[in-house]
N, C-alpha and C. Protein backbone atom coordinates (compact mmCIF):
# COMPACT_ATOMS: atom_id res chain seq x y z
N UNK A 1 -42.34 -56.77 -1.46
CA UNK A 1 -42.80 -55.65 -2.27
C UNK A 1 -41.64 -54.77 -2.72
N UNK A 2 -40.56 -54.90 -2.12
CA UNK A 2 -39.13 -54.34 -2.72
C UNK A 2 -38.91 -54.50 -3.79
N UNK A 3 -38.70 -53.80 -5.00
CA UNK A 3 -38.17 -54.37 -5.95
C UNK A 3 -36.72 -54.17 -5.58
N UNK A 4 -35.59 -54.82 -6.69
CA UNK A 4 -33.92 -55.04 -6.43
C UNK A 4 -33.80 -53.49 -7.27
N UNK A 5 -32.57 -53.21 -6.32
CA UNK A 5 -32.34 -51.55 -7.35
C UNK A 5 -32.97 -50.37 -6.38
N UNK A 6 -34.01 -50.56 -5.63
CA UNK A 6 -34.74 -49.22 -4.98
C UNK A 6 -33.80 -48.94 -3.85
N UNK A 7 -33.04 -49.41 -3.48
CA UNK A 7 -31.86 -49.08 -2.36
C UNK A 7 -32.62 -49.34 -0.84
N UNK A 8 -33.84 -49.87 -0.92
CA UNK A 8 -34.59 -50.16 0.22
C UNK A 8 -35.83 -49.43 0.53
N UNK A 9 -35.58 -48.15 -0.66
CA UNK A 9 -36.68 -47.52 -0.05
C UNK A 9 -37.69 -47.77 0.24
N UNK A 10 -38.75 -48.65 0.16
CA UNK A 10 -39.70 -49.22 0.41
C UNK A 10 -40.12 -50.07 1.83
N UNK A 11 -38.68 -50.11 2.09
CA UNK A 11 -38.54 -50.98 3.19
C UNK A 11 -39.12 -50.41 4.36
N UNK A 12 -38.71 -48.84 4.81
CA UNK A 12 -38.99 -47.89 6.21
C UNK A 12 -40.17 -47.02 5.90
N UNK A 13 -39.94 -46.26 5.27
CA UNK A 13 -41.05 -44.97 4.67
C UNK A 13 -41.88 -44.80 3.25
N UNK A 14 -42.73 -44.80 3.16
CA UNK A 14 -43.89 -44.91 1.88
C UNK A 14 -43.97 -43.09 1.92
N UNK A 15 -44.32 -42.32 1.17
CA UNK A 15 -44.85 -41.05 0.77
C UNK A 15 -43.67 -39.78 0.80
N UNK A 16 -44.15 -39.24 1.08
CA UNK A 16 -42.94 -38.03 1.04
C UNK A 16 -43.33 -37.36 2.14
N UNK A 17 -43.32 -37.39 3.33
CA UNK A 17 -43.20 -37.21 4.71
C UNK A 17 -42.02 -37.03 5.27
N UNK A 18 -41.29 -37.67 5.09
CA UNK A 18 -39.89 -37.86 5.50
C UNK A 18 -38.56 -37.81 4.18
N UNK A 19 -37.84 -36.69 4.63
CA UNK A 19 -36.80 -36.74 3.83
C UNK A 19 -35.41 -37.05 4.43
N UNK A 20 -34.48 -38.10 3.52
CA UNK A 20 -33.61 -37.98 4.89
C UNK A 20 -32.09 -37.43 3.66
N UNK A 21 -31.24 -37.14 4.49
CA UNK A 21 -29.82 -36.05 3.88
C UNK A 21 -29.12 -36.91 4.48
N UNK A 22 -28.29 -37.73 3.61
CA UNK A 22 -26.71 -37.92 4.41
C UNK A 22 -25.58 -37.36 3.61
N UNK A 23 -24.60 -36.89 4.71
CA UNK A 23 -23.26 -36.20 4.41
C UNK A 23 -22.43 -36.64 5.08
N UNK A 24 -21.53 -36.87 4.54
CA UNK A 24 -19.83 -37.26 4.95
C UNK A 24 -18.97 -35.96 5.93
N UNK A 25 -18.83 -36.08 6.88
CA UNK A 25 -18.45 -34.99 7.88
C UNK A 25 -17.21 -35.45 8.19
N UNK A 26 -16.27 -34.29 7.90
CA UNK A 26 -14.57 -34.50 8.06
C UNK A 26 -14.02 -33.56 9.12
N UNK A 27 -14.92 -32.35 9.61
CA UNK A 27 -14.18 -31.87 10.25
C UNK A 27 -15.50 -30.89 10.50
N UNK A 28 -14.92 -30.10 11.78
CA UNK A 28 -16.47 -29.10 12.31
C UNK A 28 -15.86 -28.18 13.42
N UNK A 29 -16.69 -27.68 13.23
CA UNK A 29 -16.54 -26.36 14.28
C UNK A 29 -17.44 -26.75 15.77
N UNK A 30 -17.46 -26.33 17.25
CA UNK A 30 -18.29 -26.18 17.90
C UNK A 30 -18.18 -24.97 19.00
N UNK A 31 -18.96 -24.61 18.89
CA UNK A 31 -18.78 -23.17 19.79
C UNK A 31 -19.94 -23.32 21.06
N UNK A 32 -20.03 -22.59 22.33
CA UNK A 32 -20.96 -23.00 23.50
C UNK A 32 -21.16 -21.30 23.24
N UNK A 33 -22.12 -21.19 24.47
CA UNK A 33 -22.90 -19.89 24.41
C UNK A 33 -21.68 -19.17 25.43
N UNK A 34 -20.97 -19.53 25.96
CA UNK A 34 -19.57 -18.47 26.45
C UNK A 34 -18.91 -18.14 25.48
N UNK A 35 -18.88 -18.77 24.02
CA UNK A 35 -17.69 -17.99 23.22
C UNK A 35 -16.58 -19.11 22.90
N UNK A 36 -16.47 -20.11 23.74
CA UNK A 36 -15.27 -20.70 23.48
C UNK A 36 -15.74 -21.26 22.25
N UNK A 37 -14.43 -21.74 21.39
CA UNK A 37 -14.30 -22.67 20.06
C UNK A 37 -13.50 -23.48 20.00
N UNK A 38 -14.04 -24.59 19.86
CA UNK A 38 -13.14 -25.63 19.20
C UNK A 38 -13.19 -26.40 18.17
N UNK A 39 -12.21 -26.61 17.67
CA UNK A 39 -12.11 -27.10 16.02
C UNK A 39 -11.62 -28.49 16.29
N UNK A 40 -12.49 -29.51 15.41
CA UNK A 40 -12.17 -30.79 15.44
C UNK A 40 -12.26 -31.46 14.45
N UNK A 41 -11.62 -32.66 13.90
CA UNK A 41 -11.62 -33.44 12.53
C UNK A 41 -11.33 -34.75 12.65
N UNK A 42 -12.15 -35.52 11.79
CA UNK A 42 -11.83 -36.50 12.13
C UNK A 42 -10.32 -37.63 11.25
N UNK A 43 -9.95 -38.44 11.74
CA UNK A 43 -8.35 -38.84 11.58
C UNK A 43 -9.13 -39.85 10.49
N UNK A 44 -8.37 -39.56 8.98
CA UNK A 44 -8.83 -40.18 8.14
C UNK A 44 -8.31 -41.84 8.05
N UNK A 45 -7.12 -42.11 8.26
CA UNK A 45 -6.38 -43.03 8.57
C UNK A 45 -7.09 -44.49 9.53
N UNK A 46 -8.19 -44.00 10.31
CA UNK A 46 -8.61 -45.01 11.07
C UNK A 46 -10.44 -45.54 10.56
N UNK A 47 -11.30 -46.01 11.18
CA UNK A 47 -12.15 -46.69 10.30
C UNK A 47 -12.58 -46.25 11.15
N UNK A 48 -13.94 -45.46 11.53
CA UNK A 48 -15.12 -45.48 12.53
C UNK A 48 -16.22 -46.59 12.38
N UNK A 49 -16.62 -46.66 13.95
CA UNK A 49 -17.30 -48.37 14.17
C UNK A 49 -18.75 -47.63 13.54
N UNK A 50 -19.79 -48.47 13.78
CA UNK A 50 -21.25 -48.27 13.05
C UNK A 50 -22.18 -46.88 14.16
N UNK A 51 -21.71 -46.55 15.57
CA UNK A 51 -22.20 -45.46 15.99
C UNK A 51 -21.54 -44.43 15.52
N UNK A 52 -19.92 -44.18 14.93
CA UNK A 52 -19.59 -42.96 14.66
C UNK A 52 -18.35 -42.77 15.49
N UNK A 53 -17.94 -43.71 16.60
CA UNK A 53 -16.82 -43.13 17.28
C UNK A 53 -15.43 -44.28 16.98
């Protein structure tokens, strides 16, 4: 029932229930509830595997 071209959508979710957002993340902030911060980015130079690390 896919047609070629729909990028799959058809494949997981039917209706508008679910929206999904992807973004390209290069670098971030994280802060804990004490206050500390740390700043982190990721090294463009290397390839991340399919979980992200």
């Amino acid at each position: 029932d896919t047609q070629e071209g729909d990028g799959g959508t058809r494949c997981y979710v039917e209706g508008d229930e679910v929206k999904v957002v992807v973004v390209k993340i290069k670098d971030g902030r994280i802060a804990d509830w004490k206050g500390q911060v740390r700043d982190w980015a990721l090294n463009s130079s290397t390839h991340g595997l399919v979980n992200g690390t």
